[in-house]
C-alpha atoms as a PDB file:
ATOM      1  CA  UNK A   1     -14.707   7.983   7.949  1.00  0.00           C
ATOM      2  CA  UNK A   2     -16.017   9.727  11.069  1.00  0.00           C
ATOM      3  CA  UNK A   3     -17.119   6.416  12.332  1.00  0.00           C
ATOM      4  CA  UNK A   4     -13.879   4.942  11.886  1.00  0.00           C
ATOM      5  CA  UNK A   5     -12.067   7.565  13.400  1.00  0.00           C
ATOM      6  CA  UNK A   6     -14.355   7.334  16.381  1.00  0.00           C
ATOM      7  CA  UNK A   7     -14.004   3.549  16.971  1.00  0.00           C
ATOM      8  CA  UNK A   8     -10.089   3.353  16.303  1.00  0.00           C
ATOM      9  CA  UNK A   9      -9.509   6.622  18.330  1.00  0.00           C
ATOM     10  CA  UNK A  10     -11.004   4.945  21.317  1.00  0.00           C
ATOM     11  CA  UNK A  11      -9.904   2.063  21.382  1.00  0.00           C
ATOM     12  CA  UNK A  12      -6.208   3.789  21.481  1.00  0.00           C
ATOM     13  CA  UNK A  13      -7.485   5.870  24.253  1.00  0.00           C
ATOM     14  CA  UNK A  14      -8.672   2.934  26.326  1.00  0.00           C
ATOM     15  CA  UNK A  15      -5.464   0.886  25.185  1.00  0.00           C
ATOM     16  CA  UNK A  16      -2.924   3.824  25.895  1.00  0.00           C
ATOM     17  CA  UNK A  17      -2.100   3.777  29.791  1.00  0.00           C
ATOM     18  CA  UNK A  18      -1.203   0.188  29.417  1.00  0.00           C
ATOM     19  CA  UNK A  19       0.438  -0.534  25.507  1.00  0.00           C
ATOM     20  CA  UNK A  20       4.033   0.166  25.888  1.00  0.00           C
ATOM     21  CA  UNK A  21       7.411  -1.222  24.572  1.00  0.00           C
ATOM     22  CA  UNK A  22       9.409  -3.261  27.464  1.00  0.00           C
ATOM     23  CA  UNK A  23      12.406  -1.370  26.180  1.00  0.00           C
ATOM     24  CA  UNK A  24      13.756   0.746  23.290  1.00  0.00           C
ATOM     25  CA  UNK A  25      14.127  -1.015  19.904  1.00  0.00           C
ATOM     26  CA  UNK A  26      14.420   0.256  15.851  1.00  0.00           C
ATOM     27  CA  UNK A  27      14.484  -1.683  13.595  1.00  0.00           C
ATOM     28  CA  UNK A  28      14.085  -1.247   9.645  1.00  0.00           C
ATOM     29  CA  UNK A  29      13.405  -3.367   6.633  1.00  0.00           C
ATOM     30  CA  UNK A  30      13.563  -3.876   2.572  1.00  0.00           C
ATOM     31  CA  UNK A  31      11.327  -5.346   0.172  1.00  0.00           C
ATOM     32  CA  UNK A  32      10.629  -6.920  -3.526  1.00  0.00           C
ATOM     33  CA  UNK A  33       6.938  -7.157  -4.184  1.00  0.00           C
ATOM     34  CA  UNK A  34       5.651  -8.970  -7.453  1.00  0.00           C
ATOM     35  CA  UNK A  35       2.588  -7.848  -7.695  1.00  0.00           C
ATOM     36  CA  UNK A  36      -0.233  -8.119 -10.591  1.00  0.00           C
ATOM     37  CA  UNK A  37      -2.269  -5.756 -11.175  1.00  0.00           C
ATOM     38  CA  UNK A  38      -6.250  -5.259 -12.338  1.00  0.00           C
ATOM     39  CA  UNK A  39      -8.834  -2.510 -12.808  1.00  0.00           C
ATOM     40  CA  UNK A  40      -9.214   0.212 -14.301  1.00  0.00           C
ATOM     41  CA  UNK A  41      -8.748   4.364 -14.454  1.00  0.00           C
ATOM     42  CA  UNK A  42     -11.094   6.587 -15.452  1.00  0.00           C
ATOM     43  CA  UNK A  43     -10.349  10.202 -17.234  1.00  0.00           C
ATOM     44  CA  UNK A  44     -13.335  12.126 -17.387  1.00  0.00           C
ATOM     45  CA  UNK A  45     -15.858   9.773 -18.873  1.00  0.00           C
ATOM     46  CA  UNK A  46     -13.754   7.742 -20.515  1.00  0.00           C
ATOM     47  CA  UNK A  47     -12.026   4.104 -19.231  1.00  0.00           C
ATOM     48  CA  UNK A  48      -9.102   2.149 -19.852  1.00  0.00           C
ATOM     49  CA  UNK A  49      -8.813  -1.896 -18.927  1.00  0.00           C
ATOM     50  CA  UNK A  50      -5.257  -1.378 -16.884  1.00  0.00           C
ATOM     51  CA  UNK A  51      -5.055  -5.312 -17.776  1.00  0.00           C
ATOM     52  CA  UNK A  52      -6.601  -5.893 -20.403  1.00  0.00           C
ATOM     53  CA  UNK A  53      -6.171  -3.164 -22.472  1.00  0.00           C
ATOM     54  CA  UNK A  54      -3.004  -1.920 -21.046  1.00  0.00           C
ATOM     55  CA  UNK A  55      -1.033  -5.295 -21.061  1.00  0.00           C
ATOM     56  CA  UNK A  56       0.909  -3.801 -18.524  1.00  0.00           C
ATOM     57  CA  UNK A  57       3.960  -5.315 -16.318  1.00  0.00           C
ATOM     58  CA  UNK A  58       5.843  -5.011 -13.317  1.00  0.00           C
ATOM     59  CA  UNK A  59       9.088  -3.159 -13.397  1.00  0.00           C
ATOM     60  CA  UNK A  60       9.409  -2.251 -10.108  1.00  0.00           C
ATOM     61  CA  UNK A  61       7.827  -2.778  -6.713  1.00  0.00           C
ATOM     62  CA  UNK A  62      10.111  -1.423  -4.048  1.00  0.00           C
ATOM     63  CA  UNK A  63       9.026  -1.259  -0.126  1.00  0.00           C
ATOM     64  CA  UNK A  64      11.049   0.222   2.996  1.00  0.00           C
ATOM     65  CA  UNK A  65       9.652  -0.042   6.236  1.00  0.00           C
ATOM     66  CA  UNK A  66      11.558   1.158   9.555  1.00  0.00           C
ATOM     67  CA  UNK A  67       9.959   2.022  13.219  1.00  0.00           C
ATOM     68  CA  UNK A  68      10.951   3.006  16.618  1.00  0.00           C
ATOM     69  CA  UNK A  69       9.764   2.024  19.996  1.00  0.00           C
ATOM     70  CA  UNK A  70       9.956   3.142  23.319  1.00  0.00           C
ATOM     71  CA  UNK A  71       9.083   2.189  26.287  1.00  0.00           C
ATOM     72  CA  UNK A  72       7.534   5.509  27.117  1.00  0.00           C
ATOM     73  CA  UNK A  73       4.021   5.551  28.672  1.00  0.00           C
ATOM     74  CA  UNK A  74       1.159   7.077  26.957  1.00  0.00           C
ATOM     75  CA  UNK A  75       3.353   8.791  23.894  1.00  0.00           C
ATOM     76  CA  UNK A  76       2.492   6.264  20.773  1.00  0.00           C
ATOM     77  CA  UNK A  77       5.295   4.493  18.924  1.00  0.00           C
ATOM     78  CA  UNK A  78       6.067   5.473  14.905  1.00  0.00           C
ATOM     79  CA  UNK A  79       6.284   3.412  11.475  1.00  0.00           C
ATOM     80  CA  UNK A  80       7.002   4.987   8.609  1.00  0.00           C
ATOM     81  CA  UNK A  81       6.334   2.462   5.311  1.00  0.00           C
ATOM     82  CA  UNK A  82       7.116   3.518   1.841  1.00  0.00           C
ATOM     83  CA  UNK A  83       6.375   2.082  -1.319  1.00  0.00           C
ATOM     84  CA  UNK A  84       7.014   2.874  -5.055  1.00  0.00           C
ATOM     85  CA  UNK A  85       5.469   0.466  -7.193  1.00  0.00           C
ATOM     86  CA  UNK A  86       6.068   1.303 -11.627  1.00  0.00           C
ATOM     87  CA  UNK A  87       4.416  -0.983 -13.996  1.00  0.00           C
ATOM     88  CA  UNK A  88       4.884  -0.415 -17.955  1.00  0.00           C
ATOM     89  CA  UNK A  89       2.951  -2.172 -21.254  1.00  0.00           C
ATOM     90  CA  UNK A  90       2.151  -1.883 -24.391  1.00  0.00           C
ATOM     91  CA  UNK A  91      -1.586  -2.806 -25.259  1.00  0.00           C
ATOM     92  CA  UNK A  92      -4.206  -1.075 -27.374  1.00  0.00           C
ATOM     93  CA  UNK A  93      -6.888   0.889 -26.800  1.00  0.00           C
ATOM     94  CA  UNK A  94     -10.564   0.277 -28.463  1.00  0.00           C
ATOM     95  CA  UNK A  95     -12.867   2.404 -30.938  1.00  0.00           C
ATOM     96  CA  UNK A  96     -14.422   3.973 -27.765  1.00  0.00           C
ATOM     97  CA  UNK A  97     -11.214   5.666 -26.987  1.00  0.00           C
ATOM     98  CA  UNK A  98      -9.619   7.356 -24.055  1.00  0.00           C
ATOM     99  CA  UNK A  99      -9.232  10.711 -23.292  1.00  0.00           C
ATOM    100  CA  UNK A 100      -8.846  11.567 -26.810  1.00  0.00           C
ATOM    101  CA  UNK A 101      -6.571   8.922 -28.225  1.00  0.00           C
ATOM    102  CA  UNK A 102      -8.284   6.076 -30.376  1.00  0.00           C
ATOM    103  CA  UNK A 103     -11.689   7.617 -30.582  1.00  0.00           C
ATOM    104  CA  UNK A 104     -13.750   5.633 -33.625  1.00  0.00           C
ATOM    105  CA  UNK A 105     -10.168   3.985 -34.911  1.00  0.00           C
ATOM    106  CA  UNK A 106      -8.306   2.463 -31.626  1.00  0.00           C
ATOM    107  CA  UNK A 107      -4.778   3.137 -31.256  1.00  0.00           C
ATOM    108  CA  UNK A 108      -1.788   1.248 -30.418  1.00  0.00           C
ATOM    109  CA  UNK A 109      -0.136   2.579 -26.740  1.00  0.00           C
ATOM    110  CA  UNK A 110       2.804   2.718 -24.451  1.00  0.00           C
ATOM    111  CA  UNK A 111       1.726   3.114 -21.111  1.00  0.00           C
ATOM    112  CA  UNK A 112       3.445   3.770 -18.054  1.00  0.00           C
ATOM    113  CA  UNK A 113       1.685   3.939 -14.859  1.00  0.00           C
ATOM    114  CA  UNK A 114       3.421   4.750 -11.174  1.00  0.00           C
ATOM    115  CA  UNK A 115       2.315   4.794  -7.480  1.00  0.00           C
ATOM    116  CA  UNK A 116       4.227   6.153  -4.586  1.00  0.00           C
ATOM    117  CA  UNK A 117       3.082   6.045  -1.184  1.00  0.00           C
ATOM    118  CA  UNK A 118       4.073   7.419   2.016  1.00  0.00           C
ATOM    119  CA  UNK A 119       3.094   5.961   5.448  1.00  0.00           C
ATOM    120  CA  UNK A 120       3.520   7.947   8.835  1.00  0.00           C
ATOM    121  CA  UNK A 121       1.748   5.192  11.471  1.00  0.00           C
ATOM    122  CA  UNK A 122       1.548   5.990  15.287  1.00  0.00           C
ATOM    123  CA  UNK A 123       0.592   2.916  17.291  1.00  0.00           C
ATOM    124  CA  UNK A 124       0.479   1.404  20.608  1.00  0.00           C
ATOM    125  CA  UNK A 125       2.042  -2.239  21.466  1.00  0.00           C
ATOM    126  CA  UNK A 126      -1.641  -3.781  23.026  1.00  0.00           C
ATOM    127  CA  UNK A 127       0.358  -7.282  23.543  1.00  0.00           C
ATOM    128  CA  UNK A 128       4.422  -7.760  23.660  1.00  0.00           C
ATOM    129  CA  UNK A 129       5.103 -11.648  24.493  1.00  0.00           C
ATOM    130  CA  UNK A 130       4.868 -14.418  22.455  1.00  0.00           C
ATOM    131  CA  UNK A 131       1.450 -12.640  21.098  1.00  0.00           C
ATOM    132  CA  UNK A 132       2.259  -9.431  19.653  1.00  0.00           C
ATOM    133  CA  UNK A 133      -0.738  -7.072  18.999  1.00  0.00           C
ATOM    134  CA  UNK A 134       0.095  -3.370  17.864  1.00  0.00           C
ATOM    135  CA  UNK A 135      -3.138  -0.837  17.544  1.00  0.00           C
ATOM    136  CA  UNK A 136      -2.793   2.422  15.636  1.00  0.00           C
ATOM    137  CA  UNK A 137      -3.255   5.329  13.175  1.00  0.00           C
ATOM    138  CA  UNK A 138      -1.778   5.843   9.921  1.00  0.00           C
ATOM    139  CA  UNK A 139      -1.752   9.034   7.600  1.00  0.00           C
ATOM    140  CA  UNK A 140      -1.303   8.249   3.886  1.00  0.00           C
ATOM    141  CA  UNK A 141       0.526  10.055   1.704  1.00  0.00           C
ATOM    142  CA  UNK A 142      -0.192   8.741  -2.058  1.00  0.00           C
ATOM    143  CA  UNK A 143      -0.067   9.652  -5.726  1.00  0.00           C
ATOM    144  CA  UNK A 144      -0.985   7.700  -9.142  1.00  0.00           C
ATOM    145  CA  UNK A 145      -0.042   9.007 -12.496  1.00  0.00           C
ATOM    146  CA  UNK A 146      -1.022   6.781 -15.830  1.00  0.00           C
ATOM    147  CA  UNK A 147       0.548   7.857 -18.773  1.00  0.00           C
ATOM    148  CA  UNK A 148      -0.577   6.961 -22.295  1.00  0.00           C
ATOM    149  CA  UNK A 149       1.069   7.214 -25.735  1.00  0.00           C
ATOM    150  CA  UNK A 150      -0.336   7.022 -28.878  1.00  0.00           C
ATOM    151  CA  UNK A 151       2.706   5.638 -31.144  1.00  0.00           C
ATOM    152  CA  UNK A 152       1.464   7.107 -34.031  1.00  0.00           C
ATOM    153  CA  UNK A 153       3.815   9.759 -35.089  1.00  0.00           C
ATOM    154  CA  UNK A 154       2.210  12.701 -33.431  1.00  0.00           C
ATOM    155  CA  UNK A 155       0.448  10.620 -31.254  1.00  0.00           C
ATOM    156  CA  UNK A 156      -1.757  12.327 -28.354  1.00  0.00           C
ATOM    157  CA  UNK A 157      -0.311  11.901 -24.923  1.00  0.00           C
ATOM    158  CA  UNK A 158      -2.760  11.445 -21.874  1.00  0.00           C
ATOM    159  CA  UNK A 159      -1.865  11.539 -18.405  1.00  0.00           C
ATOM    160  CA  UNK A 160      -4.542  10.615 -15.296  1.00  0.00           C
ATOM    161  CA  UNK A 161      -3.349  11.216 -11.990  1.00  0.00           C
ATOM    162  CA  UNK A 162      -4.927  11.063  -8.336  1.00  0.00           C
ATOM    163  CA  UNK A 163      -3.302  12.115  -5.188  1.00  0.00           C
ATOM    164  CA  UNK A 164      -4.027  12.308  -1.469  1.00  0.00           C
ATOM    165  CA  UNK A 165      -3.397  12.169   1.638  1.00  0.00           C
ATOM    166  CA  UNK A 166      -5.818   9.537   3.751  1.00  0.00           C
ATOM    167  CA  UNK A 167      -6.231   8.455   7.572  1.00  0.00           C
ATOM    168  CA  UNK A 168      -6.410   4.898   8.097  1.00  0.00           C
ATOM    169  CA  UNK A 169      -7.151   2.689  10.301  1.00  0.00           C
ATOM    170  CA  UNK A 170      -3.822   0.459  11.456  1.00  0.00           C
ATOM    171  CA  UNK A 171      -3.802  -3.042  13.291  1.00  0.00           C
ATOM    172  CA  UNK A 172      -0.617  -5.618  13.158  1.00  0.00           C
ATOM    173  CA  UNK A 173      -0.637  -9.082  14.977  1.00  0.00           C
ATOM    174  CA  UNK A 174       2.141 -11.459  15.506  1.00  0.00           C
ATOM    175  CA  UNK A 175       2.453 -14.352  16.819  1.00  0.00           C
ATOM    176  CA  UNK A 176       6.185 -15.884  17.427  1.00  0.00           C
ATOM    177  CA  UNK A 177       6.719 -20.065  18.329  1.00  0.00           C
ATOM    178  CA  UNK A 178       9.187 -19.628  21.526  1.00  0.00           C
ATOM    179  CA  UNK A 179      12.794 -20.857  21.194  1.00  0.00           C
ATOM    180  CA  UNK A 180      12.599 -20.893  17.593  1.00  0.00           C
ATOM    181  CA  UNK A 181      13.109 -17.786  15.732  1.00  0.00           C
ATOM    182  CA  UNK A 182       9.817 -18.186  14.008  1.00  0.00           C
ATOM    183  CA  UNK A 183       6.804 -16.269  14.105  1.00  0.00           C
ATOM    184  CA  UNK A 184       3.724 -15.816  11.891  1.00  0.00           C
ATOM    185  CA  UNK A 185       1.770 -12.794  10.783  1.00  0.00           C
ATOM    186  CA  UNK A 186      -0.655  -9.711   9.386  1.00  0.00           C
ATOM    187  CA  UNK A 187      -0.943  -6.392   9.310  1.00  0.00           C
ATOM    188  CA  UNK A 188      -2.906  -3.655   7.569  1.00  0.00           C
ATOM    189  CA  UNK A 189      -4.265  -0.678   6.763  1.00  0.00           C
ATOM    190  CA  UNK A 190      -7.825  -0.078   5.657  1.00  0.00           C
ATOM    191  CA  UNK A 191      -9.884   2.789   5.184  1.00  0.00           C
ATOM    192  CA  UNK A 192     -13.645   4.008   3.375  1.00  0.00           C
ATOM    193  CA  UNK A 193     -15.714   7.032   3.244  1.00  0.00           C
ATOM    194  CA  UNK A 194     -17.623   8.645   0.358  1.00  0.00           C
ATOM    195  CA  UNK A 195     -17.787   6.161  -1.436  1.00  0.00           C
ATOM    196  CA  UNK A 196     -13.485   6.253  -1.303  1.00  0.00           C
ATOM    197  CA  UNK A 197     -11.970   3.241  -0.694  1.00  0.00           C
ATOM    198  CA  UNK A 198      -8.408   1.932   0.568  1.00  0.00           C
ATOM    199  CA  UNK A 199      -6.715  -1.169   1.628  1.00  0.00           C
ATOM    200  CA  UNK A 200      -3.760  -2.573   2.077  1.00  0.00           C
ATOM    201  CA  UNK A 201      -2.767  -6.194   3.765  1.00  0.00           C
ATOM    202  CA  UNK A 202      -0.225  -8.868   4.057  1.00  0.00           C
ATOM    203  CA  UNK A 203       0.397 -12.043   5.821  1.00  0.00           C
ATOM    204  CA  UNK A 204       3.365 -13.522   6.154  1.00  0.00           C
ATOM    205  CA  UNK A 205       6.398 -15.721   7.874  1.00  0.00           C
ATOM    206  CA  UNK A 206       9.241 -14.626   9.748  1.00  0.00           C
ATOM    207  CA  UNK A 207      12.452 -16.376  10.506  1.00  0.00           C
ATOM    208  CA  UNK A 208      14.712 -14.263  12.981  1.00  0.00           C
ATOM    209  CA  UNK A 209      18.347 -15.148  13.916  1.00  0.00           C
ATOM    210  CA  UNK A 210      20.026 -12.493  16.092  1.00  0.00           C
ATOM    211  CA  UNK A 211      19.059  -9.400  14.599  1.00  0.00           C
ATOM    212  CA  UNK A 212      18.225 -10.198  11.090  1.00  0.00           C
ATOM    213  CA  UNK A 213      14.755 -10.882  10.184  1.00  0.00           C
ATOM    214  CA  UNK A 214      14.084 -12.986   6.992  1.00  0.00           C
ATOM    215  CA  UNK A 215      10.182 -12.591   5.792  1.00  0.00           C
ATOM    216  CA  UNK A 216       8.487 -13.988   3.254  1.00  0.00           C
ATOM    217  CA  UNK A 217       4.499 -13.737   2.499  1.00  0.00           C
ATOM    218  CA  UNK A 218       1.427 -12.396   0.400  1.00  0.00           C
ATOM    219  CA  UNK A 219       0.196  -8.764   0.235  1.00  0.00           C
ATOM    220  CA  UNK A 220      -2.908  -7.085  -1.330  1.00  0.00           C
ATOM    221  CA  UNK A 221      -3.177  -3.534  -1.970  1.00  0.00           C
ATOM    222  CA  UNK A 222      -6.644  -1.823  -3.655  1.00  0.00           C
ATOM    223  CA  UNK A 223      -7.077   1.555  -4.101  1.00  0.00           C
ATOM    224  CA  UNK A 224     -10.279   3.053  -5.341  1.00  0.00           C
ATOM    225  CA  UNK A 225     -10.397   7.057  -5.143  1.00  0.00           C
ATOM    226  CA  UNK A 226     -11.443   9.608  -7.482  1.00  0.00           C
ATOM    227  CA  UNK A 227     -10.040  13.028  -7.654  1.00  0.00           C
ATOM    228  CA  UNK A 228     -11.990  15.216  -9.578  1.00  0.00           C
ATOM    229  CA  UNK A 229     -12.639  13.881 -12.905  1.00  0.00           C
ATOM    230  CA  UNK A 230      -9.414  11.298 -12.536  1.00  0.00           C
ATOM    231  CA  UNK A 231     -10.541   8.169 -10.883  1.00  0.00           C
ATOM    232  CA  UNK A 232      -7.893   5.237 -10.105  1.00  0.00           C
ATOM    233  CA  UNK A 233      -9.742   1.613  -9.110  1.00  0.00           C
ATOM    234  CA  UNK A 234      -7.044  -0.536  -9.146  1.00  0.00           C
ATOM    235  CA  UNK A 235      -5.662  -3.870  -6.783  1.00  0.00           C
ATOM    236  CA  UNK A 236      -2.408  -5.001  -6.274  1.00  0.00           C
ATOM    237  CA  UNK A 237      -1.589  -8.553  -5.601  1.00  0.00           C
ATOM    238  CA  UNK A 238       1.379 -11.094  -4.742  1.00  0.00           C
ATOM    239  CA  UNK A 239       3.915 -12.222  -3.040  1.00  0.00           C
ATOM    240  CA  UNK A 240       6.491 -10.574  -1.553  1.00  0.00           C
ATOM    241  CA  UNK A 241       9.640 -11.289   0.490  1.00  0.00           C
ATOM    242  CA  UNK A 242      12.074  -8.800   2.539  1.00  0.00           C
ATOM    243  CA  UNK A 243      15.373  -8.244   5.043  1.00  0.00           C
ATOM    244  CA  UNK A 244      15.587  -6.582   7.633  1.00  0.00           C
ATOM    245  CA  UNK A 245      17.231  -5.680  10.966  1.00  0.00           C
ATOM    246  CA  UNK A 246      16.025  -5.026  14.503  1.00  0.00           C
ATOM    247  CA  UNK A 247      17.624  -3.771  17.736  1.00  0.00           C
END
């Protein structure tokens, strides 16, 4: 991580006296992602298949993006990106059991598991023309809970949760066909120390017309972090597609 922080931290230095917005714009967006999901969390020493054990299925995958830029020397611009994904199954668990439930008989379960995750990015505009290149930092706020249910009457309960908050390392490129409205792009977050691991992409198309922007694209999300003797190693896949608004 110290590495990281070292190479992305200069490169903002050396890109600072000359990244800056041509003029002041916010903007803000909404998104449905349909992701699928694989891995697996860990509860002491004990695992559960989040796929193929779990069976589990998208609910809801919510994302809400806005940002404000400046065209202040120096002083970084800010994104802030939140996203609540809840997935829900029913699946069942094996002889070997987790965290008490099933142990030598398996067990039928309901299983709900939720991810929220809060993005504060500060960033520098490297490129603003028909090549957009934006350079930055982001601090991520995050939290995973699994809950499992034995539906036996009496059943055990079991609940696995991780939470954190992260640096990582922010780059977004654009690139927009003049005249047109239409532009193509990625942007991501990615971070990995400790043997800690997060990242979080998407690519994507844009069509613009006055100050609505229409996106559509493909974003992959993988998270694998322990936190004490809870461990979530999960990733996140699919397409998405959002609205959004810019001044």
């Amino acid at each position: 991580m110290r590495k990281l922080m070292i190479v992305v931290g200069g490169s903002l230095a050396l890109a600072a006296p000359l990244a800056n917005a041509d003029v002041l714009g916010v903007g803000a967006n909404v998104s449905y992602w349909d992701s699928d999901f694989s891995g697996e969390v860990v509860n002491k020493d004990s695992a559960v298949d989040i796929e193929k054990d779990l069976n589990l299925d998208s609910d809801s995958n919510a994302n809400f993006t806005a940002f404000f830029e400046h065209p202040i020397p120096v002083l970084p611009n800010v994104r802030l990106n939140y996203t609540s994904i809840s997935q829900s199954g029913r699946g069942e668990i094996g002889p070997e059991g987790f965290d008490g439930i099933g142990v030598n008989t398996g067990a039928e379960v309901n299983s709900d598991l939720d991810i929220d995750q809060l993005d504060v990015t500060l960033y520098y505009e490297v490129l603003d023309n028909w090549v957009n290149l934006d350079l930055g930092l982001t601090a991520r706020n995050f939290d995973g809970e699994l809950v499992l249910r034995d539906t036996a009457i009496g059943g055990r309960v079991s609940k696995t949760s991780v939470d954190a908050v992260v640096p990582m390392g922010y780059l977004a490129a654009r690139f927009d066909l003049p005249f047109t409205g239409v532009s193509v792009g990625a942007e991501g977050n990615v971070i990995s120390y400790s043997g800690d691991s997060l990242h979080d992409f998407n690519a994507y198309g844009q069509y613009e017309f006055a100050m609505l922007q229409l996106r559509a694209g493909y974003r992959q999300m993988s998270i694998d972090y322990e936190d004490d003797d809870d461990k979530l190693d999960v990733e996140m896949s699919g397409p998405f597609a959002s609205v959004g608004v810019a001044f």
